[in-house]
Protein backbone atom coordinates (compact mmCIF):
# COMPACT_ATOMS: atom_id res chain seq x y z
CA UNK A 1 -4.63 -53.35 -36.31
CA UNK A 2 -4.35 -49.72 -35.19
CA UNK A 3 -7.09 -47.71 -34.48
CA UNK A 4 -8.23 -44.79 -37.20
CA UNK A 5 -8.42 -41.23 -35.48
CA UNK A 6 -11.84 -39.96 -36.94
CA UNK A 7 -10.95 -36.70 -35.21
CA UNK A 8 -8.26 -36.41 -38.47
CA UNK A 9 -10.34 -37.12 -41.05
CA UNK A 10 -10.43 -34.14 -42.46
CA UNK A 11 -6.67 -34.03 -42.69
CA UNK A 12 -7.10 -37.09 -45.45
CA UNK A 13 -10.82 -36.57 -46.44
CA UNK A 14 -10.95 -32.81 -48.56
CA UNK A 15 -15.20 -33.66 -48.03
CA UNK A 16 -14.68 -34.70 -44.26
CA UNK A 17 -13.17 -30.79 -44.24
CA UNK A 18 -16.24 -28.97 -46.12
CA UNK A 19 -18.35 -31.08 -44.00
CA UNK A 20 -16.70 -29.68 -40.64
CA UNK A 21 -16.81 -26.39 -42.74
CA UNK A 22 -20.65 -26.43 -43.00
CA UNK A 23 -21.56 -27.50 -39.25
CA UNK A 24 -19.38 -23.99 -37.77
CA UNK A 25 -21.09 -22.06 -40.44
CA UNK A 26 -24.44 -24.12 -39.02
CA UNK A 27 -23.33 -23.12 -35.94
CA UNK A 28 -22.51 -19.49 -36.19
CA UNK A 29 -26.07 -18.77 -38.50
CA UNK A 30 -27.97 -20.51 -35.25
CA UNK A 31 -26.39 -18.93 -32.18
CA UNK A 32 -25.11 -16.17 -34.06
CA UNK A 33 -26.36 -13.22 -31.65
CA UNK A 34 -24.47 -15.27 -28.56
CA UNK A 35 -21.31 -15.70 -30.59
CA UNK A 36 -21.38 -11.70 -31.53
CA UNK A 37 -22.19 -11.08 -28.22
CA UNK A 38 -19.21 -12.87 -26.67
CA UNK A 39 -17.14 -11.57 -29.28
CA UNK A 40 -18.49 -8.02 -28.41
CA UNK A 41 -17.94 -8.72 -24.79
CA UNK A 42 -14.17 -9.47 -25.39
CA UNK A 43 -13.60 -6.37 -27.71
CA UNK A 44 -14.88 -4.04 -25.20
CA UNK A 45 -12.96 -5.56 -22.11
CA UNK A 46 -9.83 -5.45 -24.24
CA UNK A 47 -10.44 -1.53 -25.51
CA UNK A 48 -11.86 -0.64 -21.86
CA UNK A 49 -7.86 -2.07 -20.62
CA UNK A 50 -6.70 -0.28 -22.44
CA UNK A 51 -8.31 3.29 -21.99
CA UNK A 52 -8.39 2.46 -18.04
CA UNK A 53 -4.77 2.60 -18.51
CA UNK A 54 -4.45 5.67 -20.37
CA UNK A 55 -6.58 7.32 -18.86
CA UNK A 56 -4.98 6.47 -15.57
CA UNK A 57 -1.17 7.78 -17.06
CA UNK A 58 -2.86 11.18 -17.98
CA UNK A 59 -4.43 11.54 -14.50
CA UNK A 60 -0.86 10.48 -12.80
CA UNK A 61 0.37 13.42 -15.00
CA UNK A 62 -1.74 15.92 -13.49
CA UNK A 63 -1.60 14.70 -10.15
CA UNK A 64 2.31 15.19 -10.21
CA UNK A 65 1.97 18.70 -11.41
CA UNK A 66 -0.91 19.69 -8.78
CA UNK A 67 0.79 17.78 -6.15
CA UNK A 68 4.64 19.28 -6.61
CA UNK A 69 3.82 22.86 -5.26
CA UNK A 70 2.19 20.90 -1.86
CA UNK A 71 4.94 18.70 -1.40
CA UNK A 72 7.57 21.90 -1.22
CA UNK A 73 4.95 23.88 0.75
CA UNK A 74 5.02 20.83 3.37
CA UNK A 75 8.51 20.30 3.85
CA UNK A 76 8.91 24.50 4.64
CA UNK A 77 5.92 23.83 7.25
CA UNK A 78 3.36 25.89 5.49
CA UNK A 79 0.77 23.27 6.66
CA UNK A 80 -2.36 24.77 5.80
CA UNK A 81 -1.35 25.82 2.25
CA UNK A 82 0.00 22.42 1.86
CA UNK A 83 -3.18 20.55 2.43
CA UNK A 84 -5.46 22.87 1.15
CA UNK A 85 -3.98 24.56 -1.65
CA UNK A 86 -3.26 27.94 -1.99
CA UNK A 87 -5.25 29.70 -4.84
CA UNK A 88 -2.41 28.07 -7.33
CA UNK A 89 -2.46 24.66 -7.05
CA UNK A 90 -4.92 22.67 -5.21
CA UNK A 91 -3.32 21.12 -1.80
CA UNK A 92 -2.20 17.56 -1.19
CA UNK A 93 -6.23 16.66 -0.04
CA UNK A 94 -7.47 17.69 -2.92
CA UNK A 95 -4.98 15.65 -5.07
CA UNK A 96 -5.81 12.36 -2.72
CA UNK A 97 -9.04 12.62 -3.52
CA UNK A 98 -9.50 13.63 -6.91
CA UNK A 99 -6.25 11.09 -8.39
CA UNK A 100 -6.53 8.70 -5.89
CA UNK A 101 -6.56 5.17 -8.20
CA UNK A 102 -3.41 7.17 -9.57
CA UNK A 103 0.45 6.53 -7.97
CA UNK A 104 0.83 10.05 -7.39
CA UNK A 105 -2.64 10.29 -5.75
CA UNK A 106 -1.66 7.54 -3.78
CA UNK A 107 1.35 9.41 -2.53
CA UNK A 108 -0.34 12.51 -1.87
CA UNK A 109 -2.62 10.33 0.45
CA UNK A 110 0.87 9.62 2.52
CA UNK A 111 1.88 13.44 2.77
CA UNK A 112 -1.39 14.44 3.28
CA UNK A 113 -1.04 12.16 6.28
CA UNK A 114 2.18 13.47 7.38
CA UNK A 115 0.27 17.20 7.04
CA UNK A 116 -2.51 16.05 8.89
CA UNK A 117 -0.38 14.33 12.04
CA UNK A 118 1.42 17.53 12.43
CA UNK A 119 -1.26 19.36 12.52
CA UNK A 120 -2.61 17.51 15.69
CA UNK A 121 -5.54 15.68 13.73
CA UNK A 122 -4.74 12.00 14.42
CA UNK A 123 -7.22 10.46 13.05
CA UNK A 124 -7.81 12.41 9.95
CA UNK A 125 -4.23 11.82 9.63
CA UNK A 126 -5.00 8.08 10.42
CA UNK A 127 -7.45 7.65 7.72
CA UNK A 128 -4.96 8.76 5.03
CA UNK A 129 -2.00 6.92 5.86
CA UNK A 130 -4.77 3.87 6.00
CA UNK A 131 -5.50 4.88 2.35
CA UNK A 132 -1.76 4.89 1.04
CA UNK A 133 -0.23 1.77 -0.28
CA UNK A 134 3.42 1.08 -1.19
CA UNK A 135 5.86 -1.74 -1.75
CA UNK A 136 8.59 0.55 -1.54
CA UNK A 137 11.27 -0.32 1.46
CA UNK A 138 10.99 3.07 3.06
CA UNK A 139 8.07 5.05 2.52
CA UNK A 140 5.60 2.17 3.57
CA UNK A 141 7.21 1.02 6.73
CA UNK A 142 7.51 4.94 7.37
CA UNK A 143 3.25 5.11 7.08
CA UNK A 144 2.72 2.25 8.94
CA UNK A 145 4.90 4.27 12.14
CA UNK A 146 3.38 7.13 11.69
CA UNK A 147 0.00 5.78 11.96
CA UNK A 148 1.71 4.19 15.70
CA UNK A 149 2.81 7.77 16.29
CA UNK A 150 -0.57 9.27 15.55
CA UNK A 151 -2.29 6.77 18.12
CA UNK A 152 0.24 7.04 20.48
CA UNK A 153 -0.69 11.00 20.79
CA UNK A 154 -4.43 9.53 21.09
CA UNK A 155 -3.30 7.61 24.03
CA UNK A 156 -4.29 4.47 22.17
CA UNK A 157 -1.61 2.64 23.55
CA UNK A 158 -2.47 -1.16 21.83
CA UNK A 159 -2.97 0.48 18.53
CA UNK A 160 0.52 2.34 18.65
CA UNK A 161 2.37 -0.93 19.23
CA UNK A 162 0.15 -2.68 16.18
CA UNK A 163 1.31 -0.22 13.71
CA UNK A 164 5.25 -0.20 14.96
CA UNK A 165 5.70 -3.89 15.12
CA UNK A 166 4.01 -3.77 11.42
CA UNK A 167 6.38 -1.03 10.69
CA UNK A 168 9.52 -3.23 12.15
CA UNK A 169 8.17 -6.50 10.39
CA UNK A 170 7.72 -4.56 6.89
CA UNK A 171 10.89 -5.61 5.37
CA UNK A 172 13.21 -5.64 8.07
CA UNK A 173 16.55 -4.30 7.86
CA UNK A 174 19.63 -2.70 9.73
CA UNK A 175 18.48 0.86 8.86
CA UNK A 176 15.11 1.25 9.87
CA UNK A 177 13.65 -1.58 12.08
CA UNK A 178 15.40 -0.77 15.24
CA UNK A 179 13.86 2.70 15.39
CA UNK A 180 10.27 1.01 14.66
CA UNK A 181 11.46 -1.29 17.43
CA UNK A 182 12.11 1.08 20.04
CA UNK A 183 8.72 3.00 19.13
CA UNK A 184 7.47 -0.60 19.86
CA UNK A 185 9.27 -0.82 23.56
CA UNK A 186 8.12 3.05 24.38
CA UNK A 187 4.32 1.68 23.27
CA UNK A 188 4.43 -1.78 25.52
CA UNK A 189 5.80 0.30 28.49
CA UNK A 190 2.66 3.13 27.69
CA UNK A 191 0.70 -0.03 27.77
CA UNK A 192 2.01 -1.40 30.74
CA UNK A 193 2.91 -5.07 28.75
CA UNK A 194 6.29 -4.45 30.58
CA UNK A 195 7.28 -8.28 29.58
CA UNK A 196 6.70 -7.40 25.70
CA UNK A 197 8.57 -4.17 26.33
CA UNK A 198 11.36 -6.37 27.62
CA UNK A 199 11.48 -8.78 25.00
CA UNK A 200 11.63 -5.75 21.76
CA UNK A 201 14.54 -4.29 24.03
CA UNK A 202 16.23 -7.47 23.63
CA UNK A 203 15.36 -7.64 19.91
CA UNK A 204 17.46 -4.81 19.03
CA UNK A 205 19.97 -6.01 21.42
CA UNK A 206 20.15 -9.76 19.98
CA UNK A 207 19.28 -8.68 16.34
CA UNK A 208 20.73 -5.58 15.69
CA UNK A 209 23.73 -5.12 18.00
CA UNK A 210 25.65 -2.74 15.68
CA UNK A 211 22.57 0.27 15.55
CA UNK A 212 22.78 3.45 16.95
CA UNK A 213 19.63 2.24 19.64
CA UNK A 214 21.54 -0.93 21.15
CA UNK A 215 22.57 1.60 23.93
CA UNK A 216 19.00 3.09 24.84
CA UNK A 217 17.94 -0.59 24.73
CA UNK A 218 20.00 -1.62 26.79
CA UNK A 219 19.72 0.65 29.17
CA UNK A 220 15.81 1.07 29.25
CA UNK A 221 15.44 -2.87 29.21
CA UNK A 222 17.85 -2.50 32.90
CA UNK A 223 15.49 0.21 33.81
CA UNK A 224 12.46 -1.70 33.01
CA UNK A 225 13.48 -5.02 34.66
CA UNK A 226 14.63 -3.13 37.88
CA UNK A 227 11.22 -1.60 37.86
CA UNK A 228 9.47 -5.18 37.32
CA UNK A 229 11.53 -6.54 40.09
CA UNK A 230 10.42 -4.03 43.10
CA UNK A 231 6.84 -4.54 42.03
């Protein structure tokens, strides 16, 4: 004889339902402050979404409009106007800091990098290429080598070659990675790892024989290992 689901008695029982009817409203009359508050709870985390994300498409608005002027004034070298604004619009450090959970903000951290490592202040410049964050195939792997450049005019040899070989792992490809890889080389040789030099020469060799730097890696890998061979 099969078993009777009690759990479905109300399905066949119209007073099994009013009876399940009058325990929730039991329920709900005993705990009813907890069951508002959780309610509550969820109604403000859904509305709070919500406005973060509004909020945060208005402030990307603004930071594209302060930020434009900065961006032009970099790429004519007007450095100082660029990063600090110009009486007009407010300067690419201004815009990283005030927009910064913003995309634009973010991007303004990445110029105001740039701004910063042409100016000769590495680690200011350091810092905001730190800051910026991007899963875009160029503009990341290009932060992550200019933070190696930045510590390569500190002298901070070990440093340099972190950032370039995460600058040639970031997505590798044809167009960019050999030029991270021969930063890489330059770095090992600064740091006198002459056998780590040696083996990114023969990366590009091996792995990208068709790129405008096969010839300078071949030739500064001869160099290298005639150099390692008198010593």
């Amino acid at each position: 004889m099969s078993k009777k689901n009690p759990g479905l008695d109300f399905l066949e029982d119209p007073d099994a339902l009013e009876g399940r009817l009058e325990d929730v409203g039991d329920y709900f009359q005993q705990n009813k402050n907890i069951v508002l508050g959780i309610l509550g709870g969820i109604v403000l985390l859904v509305v709070g979404f919500f406005g973060y994300r509004y909020y945060v498409s208005t402030q990307d608005e603004t930071a594209q409009v302060e930020m434009f002027p900065s961006v032009y004034q970099l790429e004519a070298d007007s450095l100082k106007k660029s990063l600090n604004g110009d009486g007009k619009s407010p300067g690419l450090l201004a815009v990283a800091d005030n927009y910064g959970a913003t995309p634009s903000g973010n991007l303004a951290e990445f110029y105001a990098g740039v701004g910063l490592l042409k100016e000769g202040k590495y680690d200011e410049a350091i810092d905001h290429l730190k800051s910026f964050s991007s899963s875009d195939l160029l503009v990341q792997g290009r932060a992550y080598a200019l933070i190696g450049d930045a510590y390569m005019e500190k002298k901070s040899f070990d440093e340099a070659a972190d950032y370039y070989r995460k600058a040639a792992d970031y997505k590798s490809n044809k167009f960019f990675t050999p030029g991270y890889l021969m930063k890489l080389a330059v770095a090992y040789e600064q740091a006198k790892q002459n056998d780590k030099a040696i083996e990114t020469y023969n990366e590009i060799i091996e792995k990208y024989s068709q790129s405008a730097e096969v010839g300078n890696a071949k030739k500064y890998k001869s160099v290298l290992e005639a150099a390692v061979g008198e010593s």
